[in-house]
N, C-alpha and C. Protein backbone atom coordinates (compact mmCIF):
# COMPACT_ATOMS: atom_id res chain seq x y z
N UNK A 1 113.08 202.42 177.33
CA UNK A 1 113.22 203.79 176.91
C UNK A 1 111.92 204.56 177.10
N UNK A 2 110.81 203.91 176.74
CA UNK A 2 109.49 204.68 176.95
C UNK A 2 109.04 205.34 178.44
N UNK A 3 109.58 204.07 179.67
CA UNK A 3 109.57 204.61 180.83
C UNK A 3 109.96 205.63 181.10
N UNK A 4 111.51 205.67 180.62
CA UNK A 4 112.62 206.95 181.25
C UNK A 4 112.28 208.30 180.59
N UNK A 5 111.81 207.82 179.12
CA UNK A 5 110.90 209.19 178.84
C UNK A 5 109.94 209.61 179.64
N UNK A 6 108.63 208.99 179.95
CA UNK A 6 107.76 209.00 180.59
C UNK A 6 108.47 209.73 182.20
N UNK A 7 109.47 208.94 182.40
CA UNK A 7 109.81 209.66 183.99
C UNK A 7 110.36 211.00 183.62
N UNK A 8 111.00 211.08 182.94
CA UNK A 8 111.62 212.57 182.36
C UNK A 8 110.58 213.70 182.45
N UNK A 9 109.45 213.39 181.40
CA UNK A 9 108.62 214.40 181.07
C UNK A 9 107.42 214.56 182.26
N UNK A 10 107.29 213.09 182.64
CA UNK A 10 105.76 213.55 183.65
C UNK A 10 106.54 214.31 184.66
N UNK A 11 107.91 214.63 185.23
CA UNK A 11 108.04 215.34 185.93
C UNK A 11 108.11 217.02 185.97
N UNK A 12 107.98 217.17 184.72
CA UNK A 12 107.91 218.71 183.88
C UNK A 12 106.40 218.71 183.74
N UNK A 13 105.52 218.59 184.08
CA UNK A 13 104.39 218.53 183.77
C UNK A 13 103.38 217.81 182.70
N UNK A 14 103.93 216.70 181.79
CA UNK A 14 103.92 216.61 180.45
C UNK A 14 102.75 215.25 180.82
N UNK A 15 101.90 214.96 180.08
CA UNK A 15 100.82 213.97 180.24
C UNK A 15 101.98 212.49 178.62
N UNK A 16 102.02 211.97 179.22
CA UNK A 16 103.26 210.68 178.47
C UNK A 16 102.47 209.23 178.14
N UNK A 17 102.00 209.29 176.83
CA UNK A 17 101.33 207.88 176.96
C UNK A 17 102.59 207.47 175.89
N UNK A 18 102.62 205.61 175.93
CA UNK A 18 103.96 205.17 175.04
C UNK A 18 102.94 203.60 174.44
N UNK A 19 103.61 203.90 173.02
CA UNK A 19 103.69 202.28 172.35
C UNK A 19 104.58 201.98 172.11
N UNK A 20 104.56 200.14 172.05
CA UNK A 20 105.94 199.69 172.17
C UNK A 20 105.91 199.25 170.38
N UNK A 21 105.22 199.56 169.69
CA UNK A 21 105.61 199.21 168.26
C UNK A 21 104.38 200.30 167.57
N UNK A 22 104.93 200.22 166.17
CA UNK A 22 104.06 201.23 165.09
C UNK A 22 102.67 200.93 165.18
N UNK A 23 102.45 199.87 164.84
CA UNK A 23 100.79 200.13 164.63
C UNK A 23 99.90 200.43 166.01
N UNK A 24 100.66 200.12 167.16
CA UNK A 24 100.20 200.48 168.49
C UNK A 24 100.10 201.96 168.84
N UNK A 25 101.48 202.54 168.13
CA UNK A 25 101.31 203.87 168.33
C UNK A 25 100.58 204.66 167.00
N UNK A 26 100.63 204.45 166.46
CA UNK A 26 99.30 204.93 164.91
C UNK A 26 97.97 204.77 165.97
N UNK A 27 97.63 203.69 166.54
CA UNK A 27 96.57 203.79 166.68
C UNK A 27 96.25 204.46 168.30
N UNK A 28 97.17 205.06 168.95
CA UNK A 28 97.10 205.61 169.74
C UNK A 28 96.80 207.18 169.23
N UNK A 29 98.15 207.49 168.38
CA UNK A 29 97.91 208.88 167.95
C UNK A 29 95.88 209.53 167.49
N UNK A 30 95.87 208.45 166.69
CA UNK A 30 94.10 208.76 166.33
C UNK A 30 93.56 209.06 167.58
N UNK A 31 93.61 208.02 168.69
CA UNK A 31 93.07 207.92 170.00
C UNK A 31 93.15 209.14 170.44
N UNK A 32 94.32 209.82 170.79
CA UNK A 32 94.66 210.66 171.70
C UNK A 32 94.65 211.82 171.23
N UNK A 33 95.14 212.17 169.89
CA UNK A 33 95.45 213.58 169.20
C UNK A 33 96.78 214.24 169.98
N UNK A 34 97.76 213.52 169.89
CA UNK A 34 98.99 214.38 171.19
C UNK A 34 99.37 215.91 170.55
N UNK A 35 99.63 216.46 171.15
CA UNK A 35 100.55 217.28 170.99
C UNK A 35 101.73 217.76 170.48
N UNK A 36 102.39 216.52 170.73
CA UNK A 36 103.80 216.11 170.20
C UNK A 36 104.27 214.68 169.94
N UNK A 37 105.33 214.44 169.07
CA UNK A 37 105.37 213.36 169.10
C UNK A 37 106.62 212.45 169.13
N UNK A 38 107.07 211.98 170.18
CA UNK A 38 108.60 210.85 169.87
C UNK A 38 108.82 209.97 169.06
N UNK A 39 109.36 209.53 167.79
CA UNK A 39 109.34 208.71 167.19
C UNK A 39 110.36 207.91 167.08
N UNK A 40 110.42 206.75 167.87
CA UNK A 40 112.02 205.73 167.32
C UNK A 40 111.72 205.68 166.01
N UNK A 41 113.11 205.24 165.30
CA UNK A 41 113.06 204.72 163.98
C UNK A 41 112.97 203.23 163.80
N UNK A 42 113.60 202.74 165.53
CA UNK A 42 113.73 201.29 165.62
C UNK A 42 113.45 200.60 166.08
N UNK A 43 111.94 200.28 165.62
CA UNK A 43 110.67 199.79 166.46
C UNK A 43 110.18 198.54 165.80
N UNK A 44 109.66 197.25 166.73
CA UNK A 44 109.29 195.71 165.97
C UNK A 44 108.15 196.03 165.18
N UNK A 45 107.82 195.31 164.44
CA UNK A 45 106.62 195.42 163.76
C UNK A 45 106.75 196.49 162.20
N UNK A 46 106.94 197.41 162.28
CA UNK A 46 106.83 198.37 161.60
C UNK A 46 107.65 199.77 161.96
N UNK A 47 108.61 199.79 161.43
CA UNK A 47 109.77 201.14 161.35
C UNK A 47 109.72 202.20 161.46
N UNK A 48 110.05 203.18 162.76
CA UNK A 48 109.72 204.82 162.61
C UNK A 48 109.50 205.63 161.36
N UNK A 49 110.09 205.17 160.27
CA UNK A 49 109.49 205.92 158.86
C UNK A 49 108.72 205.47 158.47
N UNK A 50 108.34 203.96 158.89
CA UNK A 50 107.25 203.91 157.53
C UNK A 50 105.88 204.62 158.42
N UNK A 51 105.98 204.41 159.84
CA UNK A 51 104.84 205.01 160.73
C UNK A 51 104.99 206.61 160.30
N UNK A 52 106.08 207.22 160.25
CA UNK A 52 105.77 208.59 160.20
C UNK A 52 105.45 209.12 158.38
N UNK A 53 105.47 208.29 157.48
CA UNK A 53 104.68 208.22 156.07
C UNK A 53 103.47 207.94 156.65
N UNK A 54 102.87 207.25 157.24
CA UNK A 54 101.01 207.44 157.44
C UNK A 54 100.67 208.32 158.54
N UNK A 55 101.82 208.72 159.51
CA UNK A 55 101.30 210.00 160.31
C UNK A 55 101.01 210.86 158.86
N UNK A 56 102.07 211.30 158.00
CA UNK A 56 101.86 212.61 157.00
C UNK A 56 100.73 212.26 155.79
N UNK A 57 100.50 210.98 156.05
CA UNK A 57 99.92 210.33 154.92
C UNK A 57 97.86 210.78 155.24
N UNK A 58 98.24 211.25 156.18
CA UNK A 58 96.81 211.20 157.23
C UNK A 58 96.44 212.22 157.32
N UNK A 59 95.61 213.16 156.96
CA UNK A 59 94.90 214.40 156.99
C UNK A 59 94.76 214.93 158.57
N UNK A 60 94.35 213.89 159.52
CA UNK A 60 93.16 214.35 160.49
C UNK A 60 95.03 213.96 161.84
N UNK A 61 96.05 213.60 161.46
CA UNK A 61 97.48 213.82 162.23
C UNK A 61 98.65 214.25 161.64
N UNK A 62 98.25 214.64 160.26
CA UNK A 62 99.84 214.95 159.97
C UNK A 62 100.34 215.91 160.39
N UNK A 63 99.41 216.96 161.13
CA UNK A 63 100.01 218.18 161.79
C UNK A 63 100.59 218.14 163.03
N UNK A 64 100.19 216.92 163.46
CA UNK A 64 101.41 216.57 165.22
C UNK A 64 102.91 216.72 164.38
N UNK A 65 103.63 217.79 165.59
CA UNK A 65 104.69 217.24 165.99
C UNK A 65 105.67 216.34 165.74
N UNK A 66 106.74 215.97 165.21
CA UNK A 66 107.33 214.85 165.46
C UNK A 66 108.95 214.92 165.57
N UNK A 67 109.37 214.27 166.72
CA UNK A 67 110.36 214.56 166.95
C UNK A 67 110.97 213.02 166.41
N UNK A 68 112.27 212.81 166.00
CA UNK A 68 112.87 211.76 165.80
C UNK A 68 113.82 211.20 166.70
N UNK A 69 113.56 210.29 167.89
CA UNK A 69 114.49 210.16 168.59
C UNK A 69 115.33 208.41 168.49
N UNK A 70 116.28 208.41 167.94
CA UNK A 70 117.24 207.36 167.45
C UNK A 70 118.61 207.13 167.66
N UNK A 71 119.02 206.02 167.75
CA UNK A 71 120.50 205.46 167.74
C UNK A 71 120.94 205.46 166.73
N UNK A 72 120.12 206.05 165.63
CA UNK A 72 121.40 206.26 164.50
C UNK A 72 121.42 207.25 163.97
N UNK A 73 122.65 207.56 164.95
CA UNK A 73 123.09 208.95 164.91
C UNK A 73 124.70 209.03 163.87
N UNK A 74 124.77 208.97 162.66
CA UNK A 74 125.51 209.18 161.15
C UNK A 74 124.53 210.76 160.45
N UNK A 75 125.96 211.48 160.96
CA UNK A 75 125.23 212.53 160.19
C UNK A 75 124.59 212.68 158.96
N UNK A 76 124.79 211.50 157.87
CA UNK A 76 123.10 211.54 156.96
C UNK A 76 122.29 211.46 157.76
N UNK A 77 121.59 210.39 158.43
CA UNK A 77 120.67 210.33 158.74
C UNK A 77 119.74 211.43 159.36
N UNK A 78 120.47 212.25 160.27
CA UNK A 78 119.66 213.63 160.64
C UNK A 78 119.49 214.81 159.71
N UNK A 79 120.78 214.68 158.44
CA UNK A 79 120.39 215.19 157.64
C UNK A 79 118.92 214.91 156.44
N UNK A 80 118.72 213.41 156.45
CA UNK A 80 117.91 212.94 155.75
C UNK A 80 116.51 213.26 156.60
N UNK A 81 116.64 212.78 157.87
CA UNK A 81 115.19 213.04 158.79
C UNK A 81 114.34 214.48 158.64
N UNK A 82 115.30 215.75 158.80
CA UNK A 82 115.42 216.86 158.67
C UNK A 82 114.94 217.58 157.52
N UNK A 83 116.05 216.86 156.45
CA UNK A 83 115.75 217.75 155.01
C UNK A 83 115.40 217.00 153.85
N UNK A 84 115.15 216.01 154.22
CA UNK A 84 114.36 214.89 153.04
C UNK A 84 113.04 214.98 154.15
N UNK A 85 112.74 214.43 155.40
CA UNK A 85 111.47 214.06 155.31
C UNK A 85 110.59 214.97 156.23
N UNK A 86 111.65 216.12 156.26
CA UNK A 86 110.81 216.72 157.76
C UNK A 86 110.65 216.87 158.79
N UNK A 87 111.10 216.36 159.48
CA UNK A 87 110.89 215.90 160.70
C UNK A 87 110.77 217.16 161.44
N UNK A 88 110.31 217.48 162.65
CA UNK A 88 110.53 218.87 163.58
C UNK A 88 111.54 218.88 164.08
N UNK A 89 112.32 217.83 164.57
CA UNK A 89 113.33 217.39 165.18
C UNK A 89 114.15 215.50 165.13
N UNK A 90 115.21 216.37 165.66
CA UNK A 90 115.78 214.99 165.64
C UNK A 90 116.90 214.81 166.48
N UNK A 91 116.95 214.07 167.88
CA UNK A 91 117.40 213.66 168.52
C UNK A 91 118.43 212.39 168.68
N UNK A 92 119.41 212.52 168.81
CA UNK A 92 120.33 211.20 168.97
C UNK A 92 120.30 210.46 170.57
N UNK A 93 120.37 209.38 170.58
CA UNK A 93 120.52 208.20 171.80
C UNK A 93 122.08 208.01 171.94
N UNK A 94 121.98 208.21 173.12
CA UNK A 94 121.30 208.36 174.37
C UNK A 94 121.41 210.06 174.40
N UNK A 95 120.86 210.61 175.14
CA UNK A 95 120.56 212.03 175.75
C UNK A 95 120.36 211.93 176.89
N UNK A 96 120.28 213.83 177.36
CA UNK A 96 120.23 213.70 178.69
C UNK A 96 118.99 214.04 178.72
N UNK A 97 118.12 214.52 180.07
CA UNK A 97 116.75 214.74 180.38
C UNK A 97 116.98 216.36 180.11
N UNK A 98 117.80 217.09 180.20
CA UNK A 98 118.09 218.49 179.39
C UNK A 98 117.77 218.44 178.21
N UNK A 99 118.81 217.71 177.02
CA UNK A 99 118.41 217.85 175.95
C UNK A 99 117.33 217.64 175.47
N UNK A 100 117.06 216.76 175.77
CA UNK A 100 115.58 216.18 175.41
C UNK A 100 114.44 217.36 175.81
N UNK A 101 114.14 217.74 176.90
CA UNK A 101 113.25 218.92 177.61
C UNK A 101 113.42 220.09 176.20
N UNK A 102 115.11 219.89 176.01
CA UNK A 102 115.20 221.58 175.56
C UNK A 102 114.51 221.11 174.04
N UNK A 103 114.91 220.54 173.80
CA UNK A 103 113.91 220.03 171.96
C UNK A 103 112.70 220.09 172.08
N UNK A 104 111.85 219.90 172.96
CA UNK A 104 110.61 219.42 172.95
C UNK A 104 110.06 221.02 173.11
N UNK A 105 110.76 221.72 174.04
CA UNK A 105 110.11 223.20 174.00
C UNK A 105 110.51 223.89 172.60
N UNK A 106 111.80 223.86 172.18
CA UNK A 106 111.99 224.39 170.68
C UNK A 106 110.73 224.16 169.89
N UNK A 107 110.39 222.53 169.74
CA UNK A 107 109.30 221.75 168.87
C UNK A 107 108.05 222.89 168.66
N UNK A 108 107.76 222.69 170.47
CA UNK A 108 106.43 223.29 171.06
C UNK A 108 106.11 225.02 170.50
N UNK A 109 107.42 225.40 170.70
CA UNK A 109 107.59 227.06 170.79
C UNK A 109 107.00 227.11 169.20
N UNK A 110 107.13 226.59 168.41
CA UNK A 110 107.59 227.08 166.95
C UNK A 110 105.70 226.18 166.51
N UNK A 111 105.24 226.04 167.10
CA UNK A 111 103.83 225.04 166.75
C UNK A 111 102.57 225.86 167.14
């Protein structure tokens, strides 16, 4: 999935770095400072929420971006992502390279 993102966006101009689990990407975000941010919920190691509690938990990233992009798509859950925790967005799996583009500029536009 990280590739096909990666192919999606570097072709729109978009600079795409990917981790394949939470603490890889925590410690990327410090690294890099992105812009925006993709978050599975269903990642080894450590779970898209509990990573996105120390993105918000974090002074110097809680202001990235974060989009929620997941296979569990039960309308609680986008309701919960949304209006319990925030999220900027929230995306269901699979998508197309449209939808996805069009969220990420919504994200962007409003930041």
């Amino acid at each position: 999935m990280i590739e096909l993102v990666r192919i999606i966006l570097s072709r729109k101009g978009f600079l795409v770095f990917g981790a394949a689990n939470g603490p890889e990407g925590l410690r990327m975000i410090h690294e890099k400072k992105p812009d925006l941010l993709l978050l599975d919920l269903m990642m080894p190691g450590m779970d898209g929420w509990e990573v996105y509690q120390q993105i918000k938990a974090d002074e110097n990233i809680r202001d990235v971006p974060v989009i929620v992009v997941t296979a569990k798509a039960q309308p609680i859950d986008k309701v919960l992502g949304l209006r319990i925790a925030k999220v900027d967005a929230y995306i269901n799996k699979p998508f197309t390279p449209n939808e996805l583009l069009a969220v990420i500029q919504q994200v962007l536009a409003r930041k």
